[in-house]
PDB file of N, CA and C in Angstrom:
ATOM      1  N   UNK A   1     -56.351  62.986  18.018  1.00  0.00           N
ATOM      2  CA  UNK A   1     -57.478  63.887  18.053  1.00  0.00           C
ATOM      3  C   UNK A   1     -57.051  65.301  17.631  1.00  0.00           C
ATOM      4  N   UNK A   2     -55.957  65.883  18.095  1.00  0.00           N
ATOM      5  CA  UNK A   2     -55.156  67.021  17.776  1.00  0.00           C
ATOM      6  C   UNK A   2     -55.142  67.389  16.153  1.00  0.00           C
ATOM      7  N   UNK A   3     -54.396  65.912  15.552  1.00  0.00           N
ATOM      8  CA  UNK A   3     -54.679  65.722  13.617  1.00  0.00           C
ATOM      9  C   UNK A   3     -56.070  66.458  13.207  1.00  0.00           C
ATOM     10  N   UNK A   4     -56.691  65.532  13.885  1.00  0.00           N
ATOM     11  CA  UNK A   4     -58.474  65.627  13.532  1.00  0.00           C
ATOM     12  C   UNK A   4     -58.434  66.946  13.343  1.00  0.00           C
ATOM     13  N   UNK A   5     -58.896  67.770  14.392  1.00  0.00           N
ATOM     14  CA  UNK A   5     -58.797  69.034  14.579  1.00  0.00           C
ATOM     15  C   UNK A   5     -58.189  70.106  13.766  1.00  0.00           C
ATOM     16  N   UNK A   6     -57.155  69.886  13.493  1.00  0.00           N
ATOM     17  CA  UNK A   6     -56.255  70.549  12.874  1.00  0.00           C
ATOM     18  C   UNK A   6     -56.818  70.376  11.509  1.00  0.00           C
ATOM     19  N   UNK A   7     -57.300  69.185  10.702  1.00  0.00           N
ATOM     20  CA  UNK A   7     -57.374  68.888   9.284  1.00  0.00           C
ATOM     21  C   UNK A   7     -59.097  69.612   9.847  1.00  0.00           C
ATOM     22  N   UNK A   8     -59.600  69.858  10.149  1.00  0.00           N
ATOM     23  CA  UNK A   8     -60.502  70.039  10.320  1.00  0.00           C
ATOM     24  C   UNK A   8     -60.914  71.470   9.704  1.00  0.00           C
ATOM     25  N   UNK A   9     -60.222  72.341  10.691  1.00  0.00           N
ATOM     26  CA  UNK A   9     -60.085  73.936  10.168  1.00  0.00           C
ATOM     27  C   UNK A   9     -58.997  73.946   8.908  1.00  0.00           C
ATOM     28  N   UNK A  10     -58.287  73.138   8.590  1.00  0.00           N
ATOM     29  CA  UNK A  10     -57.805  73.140   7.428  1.00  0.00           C
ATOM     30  C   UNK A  10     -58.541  73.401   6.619  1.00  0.00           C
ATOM     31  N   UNK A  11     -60.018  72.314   6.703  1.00  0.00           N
ATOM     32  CA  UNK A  11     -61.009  71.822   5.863  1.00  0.00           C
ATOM     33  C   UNK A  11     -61.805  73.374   5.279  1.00  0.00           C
ATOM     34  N   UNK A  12     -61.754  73.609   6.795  1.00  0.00           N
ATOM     35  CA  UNK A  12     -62.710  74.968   6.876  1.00  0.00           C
ATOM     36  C   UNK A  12     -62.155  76.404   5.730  1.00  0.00           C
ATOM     37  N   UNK A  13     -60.836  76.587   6.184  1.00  0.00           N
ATOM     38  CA  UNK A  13     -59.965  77.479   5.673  1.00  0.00           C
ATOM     39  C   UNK A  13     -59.722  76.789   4.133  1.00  0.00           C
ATOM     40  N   UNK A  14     -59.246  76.095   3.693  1.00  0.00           N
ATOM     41  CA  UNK A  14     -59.279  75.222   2.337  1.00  0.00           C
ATOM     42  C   UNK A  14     -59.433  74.201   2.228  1.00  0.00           C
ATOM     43  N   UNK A  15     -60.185  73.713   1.973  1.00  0.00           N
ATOM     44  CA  UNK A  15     -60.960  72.507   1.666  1.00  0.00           C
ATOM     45  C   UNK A  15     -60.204  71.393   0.374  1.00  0.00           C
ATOM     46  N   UNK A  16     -59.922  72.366  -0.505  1.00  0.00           N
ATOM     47  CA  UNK A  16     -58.650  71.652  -2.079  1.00  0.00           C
ATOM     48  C   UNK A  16     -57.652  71.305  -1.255  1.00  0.00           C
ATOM     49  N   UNK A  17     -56.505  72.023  -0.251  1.00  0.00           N
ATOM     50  CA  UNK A  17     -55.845  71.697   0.337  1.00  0.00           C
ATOM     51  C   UNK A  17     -55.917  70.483   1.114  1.00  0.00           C
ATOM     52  N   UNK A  18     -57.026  70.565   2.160  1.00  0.00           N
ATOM     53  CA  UNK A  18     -57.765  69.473   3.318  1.00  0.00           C
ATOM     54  C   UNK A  18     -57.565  68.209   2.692  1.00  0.00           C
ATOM     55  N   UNK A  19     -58.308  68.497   1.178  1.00  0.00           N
ATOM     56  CA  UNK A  19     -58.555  66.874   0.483  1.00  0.00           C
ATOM     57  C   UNK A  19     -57.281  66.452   0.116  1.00  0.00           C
ATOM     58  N   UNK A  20     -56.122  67.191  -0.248  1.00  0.00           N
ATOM     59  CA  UNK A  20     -54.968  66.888  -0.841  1.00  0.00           C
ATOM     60  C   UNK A  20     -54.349  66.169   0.216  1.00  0.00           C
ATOM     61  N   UNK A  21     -54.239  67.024   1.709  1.00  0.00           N
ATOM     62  CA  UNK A  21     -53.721  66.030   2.504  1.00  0.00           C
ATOM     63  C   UNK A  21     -54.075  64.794   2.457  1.00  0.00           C
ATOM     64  N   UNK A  22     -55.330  64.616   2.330  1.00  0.00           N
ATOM     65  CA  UNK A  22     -56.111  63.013   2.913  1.00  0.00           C
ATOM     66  C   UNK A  22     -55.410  62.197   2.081  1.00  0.00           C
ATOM     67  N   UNK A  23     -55.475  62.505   0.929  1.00  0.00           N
ATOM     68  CA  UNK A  23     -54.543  61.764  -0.515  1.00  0.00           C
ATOM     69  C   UNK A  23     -53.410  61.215  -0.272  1.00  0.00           C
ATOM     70  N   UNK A  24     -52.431  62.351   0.114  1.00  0.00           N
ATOM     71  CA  UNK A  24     -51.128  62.544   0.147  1.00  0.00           C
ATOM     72  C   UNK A  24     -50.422  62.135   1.616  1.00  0.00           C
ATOM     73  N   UNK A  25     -51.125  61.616   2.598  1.00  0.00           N
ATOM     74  CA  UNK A  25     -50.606  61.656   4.113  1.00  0.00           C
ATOM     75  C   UNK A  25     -50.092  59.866   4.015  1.00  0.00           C
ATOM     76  N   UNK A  26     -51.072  58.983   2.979  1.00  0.00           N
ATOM     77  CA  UNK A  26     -50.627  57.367   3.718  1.00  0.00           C
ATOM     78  C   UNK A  26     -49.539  57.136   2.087  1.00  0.00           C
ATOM     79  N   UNK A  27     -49.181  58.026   1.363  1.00  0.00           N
ATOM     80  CA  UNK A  27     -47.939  57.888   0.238  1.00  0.00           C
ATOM     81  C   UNK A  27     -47.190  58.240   1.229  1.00  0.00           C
ATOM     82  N   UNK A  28     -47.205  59.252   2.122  1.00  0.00           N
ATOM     83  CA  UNK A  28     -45.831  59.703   2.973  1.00  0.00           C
ATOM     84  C   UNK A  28     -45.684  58.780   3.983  1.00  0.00           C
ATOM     85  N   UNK A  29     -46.810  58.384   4.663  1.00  0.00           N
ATOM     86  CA  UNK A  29     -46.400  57.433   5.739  1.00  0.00           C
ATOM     87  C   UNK A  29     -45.904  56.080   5.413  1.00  0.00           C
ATOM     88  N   UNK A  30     -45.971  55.408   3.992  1.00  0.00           N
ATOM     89  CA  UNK A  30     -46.040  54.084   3.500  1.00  0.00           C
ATOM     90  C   UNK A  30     -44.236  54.733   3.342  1.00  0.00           C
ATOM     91  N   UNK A  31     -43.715  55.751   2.441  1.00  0.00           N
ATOM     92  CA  UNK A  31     -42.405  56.297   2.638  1.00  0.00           C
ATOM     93  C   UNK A  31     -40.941  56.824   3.523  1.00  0.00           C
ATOM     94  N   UNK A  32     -42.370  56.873   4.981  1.00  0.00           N
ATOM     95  CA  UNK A  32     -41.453  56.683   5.704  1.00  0.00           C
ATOM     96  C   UNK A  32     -41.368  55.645   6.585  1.00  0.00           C
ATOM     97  N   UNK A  33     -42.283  54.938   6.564  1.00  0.00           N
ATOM     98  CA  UNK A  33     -42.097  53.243   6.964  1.00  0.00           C
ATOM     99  C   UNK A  33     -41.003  52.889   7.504  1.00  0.00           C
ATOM    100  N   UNK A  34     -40.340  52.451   6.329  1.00  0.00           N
ATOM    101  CA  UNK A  34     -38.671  52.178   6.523  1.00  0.00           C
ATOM    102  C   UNK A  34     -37.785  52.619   7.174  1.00  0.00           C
ATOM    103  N   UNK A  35     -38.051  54.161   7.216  1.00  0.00           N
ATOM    104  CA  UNK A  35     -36.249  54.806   7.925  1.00  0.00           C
ATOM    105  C   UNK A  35     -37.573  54.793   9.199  1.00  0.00           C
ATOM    106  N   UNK A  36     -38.525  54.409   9.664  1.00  0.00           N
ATOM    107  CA  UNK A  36     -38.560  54.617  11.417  1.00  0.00           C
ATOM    108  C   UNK A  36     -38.388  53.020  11.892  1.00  0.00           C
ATOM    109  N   UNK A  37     -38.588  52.341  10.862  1.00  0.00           N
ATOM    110  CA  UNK A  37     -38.365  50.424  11.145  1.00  0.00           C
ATOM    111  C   UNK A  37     -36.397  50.811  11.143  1.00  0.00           C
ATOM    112  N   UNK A  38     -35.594  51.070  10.504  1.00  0.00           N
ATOM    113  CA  UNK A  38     -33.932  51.216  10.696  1.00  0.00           C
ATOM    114  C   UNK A  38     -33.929  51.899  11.932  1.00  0.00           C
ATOM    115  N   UNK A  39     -34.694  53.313  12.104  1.00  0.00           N
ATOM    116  CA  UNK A  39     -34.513  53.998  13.518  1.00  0.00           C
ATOM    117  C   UNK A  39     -34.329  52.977  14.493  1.00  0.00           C
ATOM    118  N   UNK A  40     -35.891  52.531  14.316  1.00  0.00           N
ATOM    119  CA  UNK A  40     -35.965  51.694  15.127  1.00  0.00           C
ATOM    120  C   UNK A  40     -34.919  50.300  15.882  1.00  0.00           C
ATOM    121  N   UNK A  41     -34.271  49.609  15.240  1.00  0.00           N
ATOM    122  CA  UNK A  41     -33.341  48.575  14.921  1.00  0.00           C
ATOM    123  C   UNK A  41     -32.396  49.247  15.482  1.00  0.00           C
ATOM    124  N   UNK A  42     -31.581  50.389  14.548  1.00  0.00           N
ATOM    125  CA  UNK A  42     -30.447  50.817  14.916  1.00  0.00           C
ATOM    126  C   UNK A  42     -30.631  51.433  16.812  1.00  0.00           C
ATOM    127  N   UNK A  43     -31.413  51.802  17.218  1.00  0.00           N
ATOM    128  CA  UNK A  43     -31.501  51.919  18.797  1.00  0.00           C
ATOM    129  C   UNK A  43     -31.796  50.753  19.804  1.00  0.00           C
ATOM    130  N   UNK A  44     -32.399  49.646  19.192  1.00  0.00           N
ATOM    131  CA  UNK A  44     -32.265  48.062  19.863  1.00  0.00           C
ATOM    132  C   UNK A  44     -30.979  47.954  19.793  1.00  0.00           C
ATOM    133  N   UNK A  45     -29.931  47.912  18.620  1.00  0.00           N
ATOM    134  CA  UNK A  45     -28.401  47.767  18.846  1.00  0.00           C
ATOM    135  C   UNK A  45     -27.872  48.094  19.759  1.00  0.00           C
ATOM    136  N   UNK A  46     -28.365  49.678  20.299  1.00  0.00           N
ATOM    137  CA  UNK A  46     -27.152  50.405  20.554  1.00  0.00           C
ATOM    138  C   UNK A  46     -27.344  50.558  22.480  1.00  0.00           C
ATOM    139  N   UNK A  47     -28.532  50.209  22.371  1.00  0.00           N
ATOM    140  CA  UNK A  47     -29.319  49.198  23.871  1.00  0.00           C
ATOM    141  C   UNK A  47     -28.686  47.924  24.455  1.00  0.00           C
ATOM    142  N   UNK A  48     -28.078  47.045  23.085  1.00  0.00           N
ATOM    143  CA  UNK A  48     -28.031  45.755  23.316  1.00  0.00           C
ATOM    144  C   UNK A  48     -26.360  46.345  24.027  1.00  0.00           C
ATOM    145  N   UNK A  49     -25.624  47.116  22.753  1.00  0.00           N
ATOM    146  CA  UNK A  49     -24.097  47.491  23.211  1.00  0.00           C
ATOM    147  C   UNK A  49     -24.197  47.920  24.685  1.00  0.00           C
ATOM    148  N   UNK A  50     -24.893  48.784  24.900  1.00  0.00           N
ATOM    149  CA  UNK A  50     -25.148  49.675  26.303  1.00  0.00           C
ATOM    150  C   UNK A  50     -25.257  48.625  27.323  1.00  0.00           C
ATOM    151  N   UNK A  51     -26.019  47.590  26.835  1.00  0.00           N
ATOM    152  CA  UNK A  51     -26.502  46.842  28.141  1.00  0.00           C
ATOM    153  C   UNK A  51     -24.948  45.530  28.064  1.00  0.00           C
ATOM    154  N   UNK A  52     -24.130  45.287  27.195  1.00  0.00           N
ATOM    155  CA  UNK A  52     -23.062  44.653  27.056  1.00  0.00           C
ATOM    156  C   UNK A  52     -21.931  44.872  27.750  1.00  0.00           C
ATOM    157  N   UNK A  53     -21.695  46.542  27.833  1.00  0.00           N
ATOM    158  CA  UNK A  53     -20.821  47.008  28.126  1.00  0.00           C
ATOM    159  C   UNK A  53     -20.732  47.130  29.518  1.00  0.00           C
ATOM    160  N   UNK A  54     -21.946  47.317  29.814  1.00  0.00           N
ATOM    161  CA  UNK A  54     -22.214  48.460  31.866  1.00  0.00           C
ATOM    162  C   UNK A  54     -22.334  46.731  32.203  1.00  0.00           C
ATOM    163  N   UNK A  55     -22.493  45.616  31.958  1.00  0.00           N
ATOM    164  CA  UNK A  55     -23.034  44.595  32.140  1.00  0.00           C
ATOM    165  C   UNK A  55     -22.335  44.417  33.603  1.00  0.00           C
ATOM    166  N   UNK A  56     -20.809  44.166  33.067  1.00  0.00           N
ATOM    167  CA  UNK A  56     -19.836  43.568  34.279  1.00  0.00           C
ATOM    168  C   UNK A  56     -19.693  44.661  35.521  1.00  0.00           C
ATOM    169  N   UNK A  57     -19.979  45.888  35.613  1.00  0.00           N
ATOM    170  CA  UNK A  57     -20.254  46.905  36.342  1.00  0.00           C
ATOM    171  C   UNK A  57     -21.728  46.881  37.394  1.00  0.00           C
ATOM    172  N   UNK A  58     -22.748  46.238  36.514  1.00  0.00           N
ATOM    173  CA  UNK A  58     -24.121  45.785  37.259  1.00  0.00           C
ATOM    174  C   UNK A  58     -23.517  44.682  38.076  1.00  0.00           C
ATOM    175  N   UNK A  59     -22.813  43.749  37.550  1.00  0.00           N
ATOM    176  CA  UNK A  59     -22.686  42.681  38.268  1.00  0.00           C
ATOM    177  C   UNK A  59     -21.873  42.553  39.405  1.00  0.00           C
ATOM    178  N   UNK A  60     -21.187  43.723  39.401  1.00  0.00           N
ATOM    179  CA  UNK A  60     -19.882  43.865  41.012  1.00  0.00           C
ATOM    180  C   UNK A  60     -21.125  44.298  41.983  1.00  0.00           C
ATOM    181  N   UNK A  61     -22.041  45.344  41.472  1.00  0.00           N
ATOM    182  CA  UNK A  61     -22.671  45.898  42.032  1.00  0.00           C
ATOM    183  C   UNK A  61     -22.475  47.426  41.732  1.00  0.00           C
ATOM    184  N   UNK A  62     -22.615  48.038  40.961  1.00  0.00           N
ATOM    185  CA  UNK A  62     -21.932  49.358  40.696  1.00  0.00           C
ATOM    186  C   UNK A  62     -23.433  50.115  40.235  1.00  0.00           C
ATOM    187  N   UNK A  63     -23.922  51.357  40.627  1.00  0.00           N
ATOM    188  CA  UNK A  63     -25.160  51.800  40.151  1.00  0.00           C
ATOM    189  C   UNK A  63     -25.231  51.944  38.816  1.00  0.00           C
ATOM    190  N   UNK A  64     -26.557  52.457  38.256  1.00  0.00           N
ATOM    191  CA  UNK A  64     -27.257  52.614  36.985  1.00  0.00           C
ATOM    192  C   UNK A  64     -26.305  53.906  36.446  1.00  0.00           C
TER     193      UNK A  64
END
């Protein structure tokens, strides 16, 4: 809702601009797709290591 808003008085203040975003916002999002799908992945890894490592420490009984 915040977006909205914001493109809104964009609209108001420049309107050539406003429309350019609308154009130009799902080329950038289709672009960054990818590196937040790797973000993404590369922090399931590093979860999986985390939870590998403290594993034998959960299991004596040792806190978080």
């Amino acid at each position: 809702m915040k977006t909205f808003l914001v493109w809104l008085i964009l609209l108001f203040f420049c309107w050539p601009l406003a429309l350019a975003a609308i154009f130009i916002y799902p080329i950038v999002w289709i672009f960054v797709l990818p590196f937040r799908l790797i973000g993404i992945t590369v922090d399931a890894v590093f979860d999986i290591l985390k939870a590998i490592i403290t594993l034998p420490g959960r299991i004596l009984g040792g806190s978080k």
